[in-house]
N, C-alpha and C. Protein backbone atom coordinates (compact mmCIF):
# COMPACT_ATOMS: atom_id res chain seq x y z
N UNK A 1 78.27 23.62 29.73
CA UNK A 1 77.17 23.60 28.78
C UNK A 1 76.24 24.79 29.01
N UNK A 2 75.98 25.21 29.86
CA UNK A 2 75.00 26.22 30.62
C UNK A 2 75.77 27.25 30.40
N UNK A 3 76.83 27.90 29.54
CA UNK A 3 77.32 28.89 29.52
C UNK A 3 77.26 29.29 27.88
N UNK A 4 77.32 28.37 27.30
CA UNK A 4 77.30 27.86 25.86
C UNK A 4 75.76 29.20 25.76
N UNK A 5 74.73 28.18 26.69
CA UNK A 5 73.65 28.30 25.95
C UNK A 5 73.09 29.87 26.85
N UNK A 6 74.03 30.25 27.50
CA UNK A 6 73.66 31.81 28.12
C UNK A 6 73.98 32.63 27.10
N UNK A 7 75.22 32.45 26.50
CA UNK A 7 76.29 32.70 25.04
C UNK A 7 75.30 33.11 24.69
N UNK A 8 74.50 31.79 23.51
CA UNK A 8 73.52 31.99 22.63
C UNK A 8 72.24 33.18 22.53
N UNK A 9 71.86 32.52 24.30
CA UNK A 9 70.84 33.83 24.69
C UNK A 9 71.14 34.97 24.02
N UNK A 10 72.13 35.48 24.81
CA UNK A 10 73.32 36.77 24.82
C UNK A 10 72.95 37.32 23.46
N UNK A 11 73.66 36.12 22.68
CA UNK A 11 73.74 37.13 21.18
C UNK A 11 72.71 37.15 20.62
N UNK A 12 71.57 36.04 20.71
CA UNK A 12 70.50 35.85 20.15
C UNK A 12 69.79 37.78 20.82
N UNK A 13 69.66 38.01 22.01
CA UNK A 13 69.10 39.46 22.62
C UNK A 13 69.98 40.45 21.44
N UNK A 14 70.84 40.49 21.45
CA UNK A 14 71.66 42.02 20.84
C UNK A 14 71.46 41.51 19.04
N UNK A 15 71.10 40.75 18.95
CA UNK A 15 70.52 40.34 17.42
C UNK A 15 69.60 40.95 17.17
N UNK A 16 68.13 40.79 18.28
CA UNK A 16 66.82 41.09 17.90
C UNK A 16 67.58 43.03 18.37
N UNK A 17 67.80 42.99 19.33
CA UNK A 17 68.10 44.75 19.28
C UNK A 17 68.57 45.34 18.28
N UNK A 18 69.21 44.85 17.74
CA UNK A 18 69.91 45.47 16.77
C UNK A 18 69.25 45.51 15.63
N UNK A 19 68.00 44.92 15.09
CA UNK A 19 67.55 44.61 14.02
C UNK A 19 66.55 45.66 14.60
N UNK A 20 65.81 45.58 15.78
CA UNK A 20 64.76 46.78 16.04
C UNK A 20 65.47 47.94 15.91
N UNK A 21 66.64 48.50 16.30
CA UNK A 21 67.39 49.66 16.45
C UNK A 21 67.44 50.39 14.87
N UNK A 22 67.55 49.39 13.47
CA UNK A 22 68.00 49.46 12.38
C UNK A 22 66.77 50.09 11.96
N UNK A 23 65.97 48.68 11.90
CA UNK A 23 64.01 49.50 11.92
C UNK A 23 63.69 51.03 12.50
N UNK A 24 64.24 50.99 13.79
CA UNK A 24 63.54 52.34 14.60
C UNK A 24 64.63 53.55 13.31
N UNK A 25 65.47 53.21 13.13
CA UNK A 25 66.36 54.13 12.28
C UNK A 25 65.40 54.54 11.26
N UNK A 26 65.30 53.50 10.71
CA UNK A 26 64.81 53.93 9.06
C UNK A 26 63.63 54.55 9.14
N UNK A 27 62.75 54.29 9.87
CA UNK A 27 61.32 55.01 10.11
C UNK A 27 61.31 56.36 10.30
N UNK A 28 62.40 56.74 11.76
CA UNK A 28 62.99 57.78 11.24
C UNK A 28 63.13 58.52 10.76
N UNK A 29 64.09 58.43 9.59
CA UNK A 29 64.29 58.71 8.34
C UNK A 29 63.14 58.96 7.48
N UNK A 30 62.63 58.04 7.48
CA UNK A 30 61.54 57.95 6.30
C UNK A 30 60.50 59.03 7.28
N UNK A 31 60.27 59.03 7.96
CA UNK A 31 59.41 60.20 8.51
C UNK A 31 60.06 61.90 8.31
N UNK A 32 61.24 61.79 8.51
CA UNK A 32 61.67 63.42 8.03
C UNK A 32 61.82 63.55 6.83
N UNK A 33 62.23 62.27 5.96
CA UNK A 33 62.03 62.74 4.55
C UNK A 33 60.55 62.45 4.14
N UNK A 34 59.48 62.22 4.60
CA UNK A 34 57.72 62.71 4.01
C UNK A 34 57.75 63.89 4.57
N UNK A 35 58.28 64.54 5.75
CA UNK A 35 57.85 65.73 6.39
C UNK A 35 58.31 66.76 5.00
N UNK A 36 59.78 66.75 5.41
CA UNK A 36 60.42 67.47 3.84
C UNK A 36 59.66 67.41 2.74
N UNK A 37 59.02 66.80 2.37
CA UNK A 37 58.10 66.31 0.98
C UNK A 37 56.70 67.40 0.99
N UNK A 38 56.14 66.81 2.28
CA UNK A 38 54.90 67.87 2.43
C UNK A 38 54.72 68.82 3.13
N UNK A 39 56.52 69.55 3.07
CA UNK A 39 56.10 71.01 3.31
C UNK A 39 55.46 71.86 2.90
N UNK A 40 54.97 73.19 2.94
CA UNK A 40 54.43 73.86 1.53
C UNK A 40 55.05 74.85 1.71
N UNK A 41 55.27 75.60 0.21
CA UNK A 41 56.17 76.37 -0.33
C UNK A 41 55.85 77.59 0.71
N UNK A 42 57.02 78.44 1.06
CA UNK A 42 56.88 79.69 2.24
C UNK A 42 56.40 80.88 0.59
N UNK A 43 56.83 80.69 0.06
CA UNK A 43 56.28 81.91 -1.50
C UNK A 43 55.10 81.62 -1.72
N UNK A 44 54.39 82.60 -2.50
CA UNK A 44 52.88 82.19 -2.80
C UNK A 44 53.58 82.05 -4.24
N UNK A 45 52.20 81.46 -5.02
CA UNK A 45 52.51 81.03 -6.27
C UNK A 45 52.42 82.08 -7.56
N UNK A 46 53.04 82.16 -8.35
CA UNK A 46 52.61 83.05 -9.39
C UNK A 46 51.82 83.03 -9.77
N UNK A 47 50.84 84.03 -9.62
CA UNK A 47 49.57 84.06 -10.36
C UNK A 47 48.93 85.06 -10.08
N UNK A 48 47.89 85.20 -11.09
CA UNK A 48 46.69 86.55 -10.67
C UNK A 48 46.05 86.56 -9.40
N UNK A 49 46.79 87.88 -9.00
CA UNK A 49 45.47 87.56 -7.53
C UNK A 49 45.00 88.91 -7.95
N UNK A 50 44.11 89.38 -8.42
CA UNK A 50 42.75 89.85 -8.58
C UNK A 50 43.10 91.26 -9.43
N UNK A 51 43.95 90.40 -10.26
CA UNK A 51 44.16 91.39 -11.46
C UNK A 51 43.33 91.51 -12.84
């Protein structure tokens, strides 16, 4: 019986890891794609500069 419920432990631990691991992923992600977003352009913009 006591092995059953070490089992459970067991998978119940690599459950919650795995669900934080998925999270830590996407944040991630979602952090290099806002970085990408609010780069600013390396060109200046077309326009009059002091024409």
């Amino acid at each position: 019986m006591s092995e059953v419920a070490v089992n459970n432990k067991g998978s119940k631990f690599l459950k919650t890891l795995g669900i934080v691991a998925v999270i830590a992923a996407l944040i991630a992600v979602a952090r290099i794609v806002f970085r990408v977003f609010n780069e600013k352009k390396a060109e200046p913009d077309d326009g009059h500069h002091g024409i």
